[in-house]
Structures are given as structure tokens and as C-alpha cells.
C-alpha atoms as a PDB file:
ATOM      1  CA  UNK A   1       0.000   0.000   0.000  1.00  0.00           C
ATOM      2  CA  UNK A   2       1.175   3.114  -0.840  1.00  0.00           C
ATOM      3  CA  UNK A   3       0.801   5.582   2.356  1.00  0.00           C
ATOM      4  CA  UNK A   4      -1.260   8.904   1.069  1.00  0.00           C
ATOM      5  CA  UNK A   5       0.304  11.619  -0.150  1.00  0.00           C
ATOM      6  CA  UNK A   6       2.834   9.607  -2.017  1.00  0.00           C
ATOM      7  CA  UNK A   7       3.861   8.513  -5.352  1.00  0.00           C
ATOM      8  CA  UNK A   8       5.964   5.223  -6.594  1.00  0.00           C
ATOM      9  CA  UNK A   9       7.459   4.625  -9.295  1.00  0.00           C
ATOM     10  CA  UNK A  10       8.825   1.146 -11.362  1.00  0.00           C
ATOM     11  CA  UNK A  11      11.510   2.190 -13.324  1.00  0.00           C
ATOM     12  CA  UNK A  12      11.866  -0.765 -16.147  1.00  0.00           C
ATOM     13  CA  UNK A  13      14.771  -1.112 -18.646  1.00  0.00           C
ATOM     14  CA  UNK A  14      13.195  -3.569 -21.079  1.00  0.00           C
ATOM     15  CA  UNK A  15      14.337  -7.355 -21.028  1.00  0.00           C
ATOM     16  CA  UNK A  16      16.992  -9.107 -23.428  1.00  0.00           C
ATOM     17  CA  UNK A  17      16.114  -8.320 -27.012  1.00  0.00           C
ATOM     18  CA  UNK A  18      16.809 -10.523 -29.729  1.00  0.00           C
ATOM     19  CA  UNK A  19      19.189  -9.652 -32.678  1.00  0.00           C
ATOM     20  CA  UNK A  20      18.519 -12.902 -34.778  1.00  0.00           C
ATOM     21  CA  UNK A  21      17.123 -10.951 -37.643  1.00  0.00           C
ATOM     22  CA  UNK A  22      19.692  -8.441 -38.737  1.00  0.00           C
ATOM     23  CA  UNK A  23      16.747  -6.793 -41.065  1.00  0.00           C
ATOM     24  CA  UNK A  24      14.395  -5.751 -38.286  1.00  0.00           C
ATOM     25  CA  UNK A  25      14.207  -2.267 -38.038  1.00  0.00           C
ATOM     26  CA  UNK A  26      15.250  -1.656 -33.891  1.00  0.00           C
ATOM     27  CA  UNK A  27      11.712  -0.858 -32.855  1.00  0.00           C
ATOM     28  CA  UNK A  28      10.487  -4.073 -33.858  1.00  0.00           C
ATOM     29  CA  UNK A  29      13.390  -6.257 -31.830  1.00  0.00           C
ATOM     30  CA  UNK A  30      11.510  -8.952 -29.813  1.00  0.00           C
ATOM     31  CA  UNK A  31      12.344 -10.704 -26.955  1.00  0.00           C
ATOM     32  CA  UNK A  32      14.752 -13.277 -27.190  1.00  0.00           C
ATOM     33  CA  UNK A  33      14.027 -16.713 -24.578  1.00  0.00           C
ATOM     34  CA  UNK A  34      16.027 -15.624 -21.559  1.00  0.00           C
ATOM     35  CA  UNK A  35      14.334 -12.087 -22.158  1.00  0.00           C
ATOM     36  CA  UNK A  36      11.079 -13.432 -21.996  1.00  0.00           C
ATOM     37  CA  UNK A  37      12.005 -15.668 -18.719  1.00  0.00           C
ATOM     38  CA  UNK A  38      13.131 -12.240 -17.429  1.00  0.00           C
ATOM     39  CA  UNK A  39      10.232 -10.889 -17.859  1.00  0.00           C
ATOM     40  CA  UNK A  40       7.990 -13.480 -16.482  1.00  0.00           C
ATOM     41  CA  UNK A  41      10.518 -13.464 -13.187  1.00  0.00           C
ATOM     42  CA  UNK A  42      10.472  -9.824 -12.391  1.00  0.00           C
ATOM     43  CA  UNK A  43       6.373  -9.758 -12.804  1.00  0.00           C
ATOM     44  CA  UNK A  44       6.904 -12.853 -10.226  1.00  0.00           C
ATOM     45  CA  UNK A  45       9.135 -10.459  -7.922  1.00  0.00           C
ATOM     46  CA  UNK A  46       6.802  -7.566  -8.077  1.00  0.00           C
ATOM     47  CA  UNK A  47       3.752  -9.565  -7.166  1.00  0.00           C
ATOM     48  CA  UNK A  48       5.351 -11.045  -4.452  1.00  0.00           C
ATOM     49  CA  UNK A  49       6.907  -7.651  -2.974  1.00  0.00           C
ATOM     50  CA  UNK A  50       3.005  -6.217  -3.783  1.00  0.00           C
ATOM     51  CA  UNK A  51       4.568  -3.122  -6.204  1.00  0.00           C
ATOM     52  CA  UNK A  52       1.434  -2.979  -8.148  1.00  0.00           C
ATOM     53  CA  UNK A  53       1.540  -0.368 -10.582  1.00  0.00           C
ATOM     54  CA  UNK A  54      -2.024   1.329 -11.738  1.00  0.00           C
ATOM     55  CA  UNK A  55      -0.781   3.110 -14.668  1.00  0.00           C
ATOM     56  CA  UNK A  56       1.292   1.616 -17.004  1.00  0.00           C
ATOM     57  CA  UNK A  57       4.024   4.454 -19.236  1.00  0.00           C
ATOM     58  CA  UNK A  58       5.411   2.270 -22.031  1.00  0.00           C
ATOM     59  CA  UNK A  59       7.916   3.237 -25.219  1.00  0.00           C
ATOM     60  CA  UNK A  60       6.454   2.024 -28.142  1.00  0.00           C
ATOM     61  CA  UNK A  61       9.437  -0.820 -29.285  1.00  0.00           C
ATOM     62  CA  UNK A  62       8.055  -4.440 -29.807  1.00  0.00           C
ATOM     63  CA  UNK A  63      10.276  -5.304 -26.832  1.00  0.00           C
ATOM     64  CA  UNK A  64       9.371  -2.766 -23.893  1.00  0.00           C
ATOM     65  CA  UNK A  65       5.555  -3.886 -24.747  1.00  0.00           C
ATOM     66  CA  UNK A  66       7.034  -7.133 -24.687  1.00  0.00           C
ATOM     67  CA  UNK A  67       8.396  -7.185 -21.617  1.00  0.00           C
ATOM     68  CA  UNK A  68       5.211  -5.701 -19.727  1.00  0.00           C
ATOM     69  CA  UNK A  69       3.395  -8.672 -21.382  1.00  0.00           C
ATOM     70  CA  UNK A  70       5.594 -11.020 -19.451  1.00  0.00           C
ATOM     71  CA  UNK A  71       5.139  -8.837 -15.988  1.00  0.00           C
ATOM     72  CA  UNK A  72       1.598  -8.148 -16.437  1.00  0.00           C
ATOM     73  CA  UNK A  73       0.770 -11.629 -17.054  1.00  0.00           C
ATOM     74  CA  UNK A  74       2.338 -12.411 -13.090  1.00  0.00           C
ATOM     75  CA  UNK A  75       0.130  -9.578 -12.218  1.00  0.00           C
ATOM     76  CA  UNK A  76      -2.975 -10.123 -10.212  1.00  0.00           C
ATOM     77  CA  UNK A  77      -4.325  -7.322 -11.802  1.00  0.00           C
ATOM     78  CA  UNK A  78      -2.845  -5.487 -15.230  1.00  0.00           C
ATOM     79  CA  UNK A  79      -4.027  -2.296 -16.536  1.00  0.00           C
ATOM     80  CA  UNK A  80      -4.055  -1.339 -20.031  1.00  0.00           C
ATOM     81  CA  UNK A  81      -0.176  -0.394 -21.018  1.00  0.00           C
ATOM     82  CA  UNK A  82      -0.239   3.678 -22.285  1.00  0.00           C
ATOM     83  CA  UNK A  83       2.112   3.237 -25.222  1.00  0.00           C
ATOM     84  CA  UNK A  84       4.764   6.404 -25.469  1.00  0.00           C
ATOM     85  CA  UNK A  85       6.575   6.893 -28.608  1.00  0.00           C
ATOM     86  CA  UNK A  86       8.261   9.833 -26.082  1.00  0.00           C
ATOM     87  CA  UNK A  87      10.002   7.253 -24.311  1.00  0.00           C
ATOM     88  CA  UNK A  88      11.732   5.407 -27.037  1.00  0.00           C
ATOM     89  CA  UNK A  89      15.538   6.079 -26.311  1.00  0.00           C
ATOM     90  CA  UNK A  90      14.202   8.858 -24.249  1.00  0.00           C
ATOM     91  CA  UNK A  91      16.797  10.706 -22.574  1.00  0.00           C
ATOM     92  CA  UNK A  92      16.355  11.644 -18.736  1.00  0.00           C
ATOM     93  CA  UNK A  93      14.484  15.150 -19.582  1.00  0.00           C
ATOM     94  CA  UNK A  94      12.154  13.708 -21.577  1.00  0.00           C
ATOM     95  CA  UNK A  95      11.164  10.670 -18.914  1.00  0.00           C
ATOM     96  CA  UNK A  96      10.295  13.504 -16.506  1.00  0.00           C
ATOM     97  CA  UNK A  97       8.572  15.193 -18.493  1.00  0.00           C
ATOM     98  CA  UNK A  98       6.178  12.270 -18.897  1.00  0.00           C
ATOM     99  CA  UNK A  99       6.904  11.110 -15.782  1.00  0.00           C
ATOM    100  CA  UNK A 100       5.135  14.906 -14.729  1.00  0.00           C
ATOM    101  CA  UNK A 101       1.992  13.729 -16.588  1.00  0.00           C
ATOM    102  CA  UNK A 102       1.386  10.590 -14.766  1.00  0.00           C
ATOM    103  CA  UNK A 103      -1.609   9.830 -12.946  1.00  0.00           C
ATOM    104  CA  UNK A 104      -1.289   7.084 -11.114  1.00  0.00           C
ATOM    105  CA  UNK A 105      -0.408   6.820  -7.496  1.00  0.00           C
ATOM    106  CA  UNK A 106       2.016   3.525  -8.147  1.00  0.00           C
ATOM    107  CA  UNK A 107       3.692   4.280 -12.321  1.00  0.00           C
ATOM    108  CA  UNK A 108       5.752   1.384 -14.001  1.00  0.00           C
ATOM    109  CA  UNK A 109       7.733   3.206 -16.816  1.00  0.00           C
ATOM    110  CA  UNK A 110       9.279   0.949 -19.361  1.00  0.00           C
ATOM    111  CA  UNK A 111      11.920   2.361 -21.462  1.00  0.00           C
ATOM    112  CA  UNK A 112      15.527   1.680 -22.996  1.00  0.00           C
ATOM    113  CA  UNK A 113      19.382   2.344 -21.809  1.00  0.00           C
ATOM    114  CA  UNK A 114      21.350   4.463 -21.768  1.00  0.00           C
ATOM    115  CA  UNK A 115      18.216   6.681 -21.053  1.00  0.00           C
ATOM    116  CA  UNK A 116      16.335   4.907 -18.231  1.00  0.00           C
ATOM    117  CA  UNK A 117      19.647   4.095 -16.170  1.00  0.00           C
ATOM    118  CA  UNK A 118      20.663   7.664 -16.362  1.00  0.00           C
ATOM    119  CA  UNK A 119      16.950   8.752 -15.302  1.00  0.00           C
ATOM    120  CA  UNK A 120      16.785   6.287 -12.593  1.00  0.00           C
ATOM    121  CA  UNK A 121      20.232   7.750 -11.564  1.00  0.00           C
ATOM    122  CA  UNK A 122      19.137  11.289 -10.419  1.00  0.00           C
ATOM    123  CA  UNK A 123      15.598  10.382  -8.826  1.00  0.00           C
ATOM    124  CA  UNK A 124      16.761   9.189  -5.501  1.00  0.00           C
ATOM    125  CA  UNK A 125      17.944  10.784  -3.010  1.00  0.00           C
ATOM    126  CA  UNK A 126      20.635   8.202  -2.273  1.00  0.00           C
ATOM    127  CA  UNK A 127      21.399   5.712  -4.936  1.00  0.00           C
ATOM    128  CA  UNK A 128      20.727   2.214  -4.143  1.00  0.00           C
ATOM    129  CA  UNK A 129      24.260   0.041  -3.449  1.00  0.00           C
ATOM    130  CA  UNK A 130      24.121  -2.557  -5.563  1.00  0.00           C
ATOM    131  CA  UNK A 131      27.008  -3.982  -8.471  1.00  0.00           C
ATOM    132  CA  UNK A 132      24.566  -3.450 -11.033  1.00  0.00           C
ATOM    133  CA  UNK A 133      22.870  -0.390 -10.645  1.00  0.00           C
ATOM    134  CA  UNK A 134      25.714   2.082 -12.628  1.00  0.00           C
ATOM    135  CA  UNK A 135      24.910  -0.913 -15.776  1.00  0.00           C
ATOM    136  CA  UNK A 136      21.492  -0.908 -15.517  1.00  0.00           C
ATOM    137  CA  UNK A 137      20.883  -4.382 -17.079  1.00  0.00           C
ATOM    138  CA  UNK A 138      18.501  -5.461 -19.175  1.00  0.00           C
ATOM    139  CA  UNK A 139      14.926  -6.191 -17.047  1.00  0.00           C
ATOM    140  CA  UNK A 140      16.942  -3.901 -14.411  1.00  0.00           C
ATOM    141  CA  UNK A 141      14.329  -2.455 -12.041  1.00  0.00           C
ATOM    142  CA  UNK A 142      14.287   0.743  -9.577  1.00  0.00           C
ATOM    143  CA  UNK A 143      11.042   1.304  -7.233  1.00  0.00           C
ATOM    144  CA  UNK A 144      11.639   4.397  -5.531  1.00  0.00           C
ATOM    145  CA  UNK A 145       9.053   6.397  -3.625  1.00  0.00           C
ATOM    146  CA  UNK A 146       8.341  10.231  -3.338  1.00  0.00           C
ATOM    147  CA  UNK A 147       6.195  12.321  -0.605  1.00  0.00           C
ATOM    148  CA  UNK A 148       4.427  14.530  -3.488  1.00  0.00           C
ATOM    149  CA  UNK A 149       0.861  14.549  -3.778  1.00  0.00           C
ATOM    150  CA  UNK A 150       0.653  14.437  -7.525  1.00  0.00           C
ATOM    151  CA  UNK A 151       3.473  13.513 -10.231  1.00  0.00           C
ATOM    152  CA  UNK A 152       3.961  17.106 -11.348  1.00  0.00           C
ATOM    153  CA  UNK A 153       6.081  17.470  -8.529  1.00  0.00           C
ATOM    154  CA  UNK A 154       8.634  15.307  -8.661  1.00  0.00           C
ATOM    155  CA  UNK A 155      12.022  16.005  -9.321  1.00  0.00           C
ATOM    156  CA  UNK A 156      15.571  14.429  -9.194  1.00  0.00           C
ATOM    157  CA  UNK A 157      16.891  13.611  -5.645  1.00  0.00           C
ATOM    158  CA  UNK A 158      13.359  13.330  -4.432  1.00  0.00           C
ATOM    159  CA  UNK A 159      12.746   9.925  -4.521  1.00  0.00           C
ATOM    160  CA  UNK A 160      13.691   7.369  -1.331  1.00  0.00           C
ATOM    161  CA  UNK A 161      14.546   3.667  -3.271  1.00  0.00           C
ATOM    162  CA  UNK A 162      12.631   0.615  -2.040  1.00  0.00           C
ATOM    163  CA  UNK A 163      14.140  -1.504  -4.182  1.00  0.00           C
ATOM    164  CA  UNK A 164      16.399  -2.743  -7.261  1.00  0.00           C
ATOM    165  CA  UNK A 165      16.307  -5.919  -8.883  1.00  0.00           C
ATOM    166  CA  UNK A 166      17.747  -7.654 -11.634  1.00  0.00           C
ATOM    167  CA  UNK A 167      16.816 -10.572 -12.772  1.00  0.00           C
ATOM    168  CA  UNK A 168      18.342 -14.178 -12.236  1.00  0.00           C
ATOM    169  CA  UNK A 169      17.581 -14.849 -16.200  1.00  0.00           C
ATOM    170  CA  UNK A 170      18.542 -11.719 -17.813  1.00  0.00           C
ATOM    171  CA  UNK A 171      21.335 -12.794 -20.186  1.00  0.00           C
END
């Protein structure tokens, strides 16, 4: 439960892409296997840990939407994915921007590196210690929590971290 007067966000990098066809435009990338299994594991890890999301911010590539296919189907509950051509290869700016526009009290964004790792760098207040945060992995995820009342508040060095996880599958 998310106490009142607060916001969370899930900060998603996608999972593992596949680069078997060499004629796919990158927007249309799927997952690959272990991408997919990362998927499915970190929808398994948010369920369990109750992050919930009730608004959905995803970039438009085959394999973000992808990826929240494989969480959302661990889900007890899934809403509706808002598709974002904004957040492909957003930048940091841009996230908050749309981040700003959010109305959801619990967001998952799911965007692309180096982008999302960059965002999820300046939101908290104290970075999370773990090896893998500076890489931001594929399937790499940051829940971080602000005391705003609505999401055009937010701004870097706000946030207090929760979490981060990465995957046992990622690749």
C-alpha cells in the first residue's frame, strides 16, 4: 500500500532483445528466450513484494511492450499499457517530463538504456548500493518512492529507493 500523499514509481529497462534478424528495423526487436524468462521473473518479484503499478508508461518498441506482457501476465491485476513513442531512447528530460503527466499513485515506466539508467540515476535521493545499478541491465528495475501529492512534482533527488532488482535470467 502506498501511504497517502505519495507517489511510486517502477523504473523498467526492457528485457533481453533478440538480434537474430539483422533486417528488423530496432523498434520491432523482440524478446529473445532468456528475455522473456526475465520478464515473467520480475512480474513474479513484483507480485510477491506487492509493487502494483495502476498506470502503465510504455515506449512504443516491440520489446518494452514485450516485456510488460511477461510482468503483467504475473500480475494479479494489469491495466491497459499507455504506449509512449516519447520514451523510445528517451533521454532523462524527456522521462520527466512524462513522468510529470502521470496519474497514477504507483507508475511502471518501461523504457531503454542508456536513457532509463541515467533517469533512474538522479531520482533518488541516495542511490541504491548494488554492483549493477551504474549498468542498468537489461529487465533492471528501480522502485523508488516520493512524498508529493501528484506527479507534477517530482524532481531528481526526491525519490527514497525501495528496491532494485535484476533478474536471475537476464542474459
Amino acid at each position: 500500500m502506498i501511504p497517502e500523499g505519495h507517489r511510486r514509481l517502477i523504473l523498467t529497462r526492457h528485457a533481453k532483445s533478440s538480434w537474430d534478424d539483422p533486417t528488423l528495423d530496432d523498434h520491432e526487436r523482440p524478446l529473445n528466450p532468456r528475455g522473456r524468462a526475465a520478464a515473467k521473473e520480475l512480474g513474479e518479484w513484483l507480485a510477491s513484494r506487492g509493487y502494483l503499478p495502476d498506470q502503465i508508461l510504455c515506449s512504443t518498441s516491440r520489446r518494452t511492450a514485450e516485456t510488460w506482457d511477461g510482468v503483467a501476465a504475473a500480475l494479479p491485476e494489469a491495466p491497459e499499457p499507455e504506449m509512449s513513442a516519447a520514451l523510445y531512447h528517451a533521454g532523462p528530460d524527456l522521462m520527466l517530463k512524462v513522468l510529470k503527466g502521470a496519474v497514477g499513485a504507483s507508475v511502471m515506466m518501461l523504457g531503454h538504456n542508456p536513457g532509463i539508467g541515467e533517469f533512474a540515476g538522479i531520482l533518488p535521493a541516495e542511490r541504491p548500493h548494488h554492483p549493477d545499478f551504474d549498468r542498468y541491465p537489461t529487465a533492471a528495475t528501480l522502485v523508488v518512492d516520493f512524498q508529493i501529492p501528484a506527479w507534477g512534482d517530482v524532481a531528481p533527488r526526491l525519490g527514497s529507493v525501495l528496491d532494485f532488482f535484476v533478474p536471475s535470467t537476464r542474459g
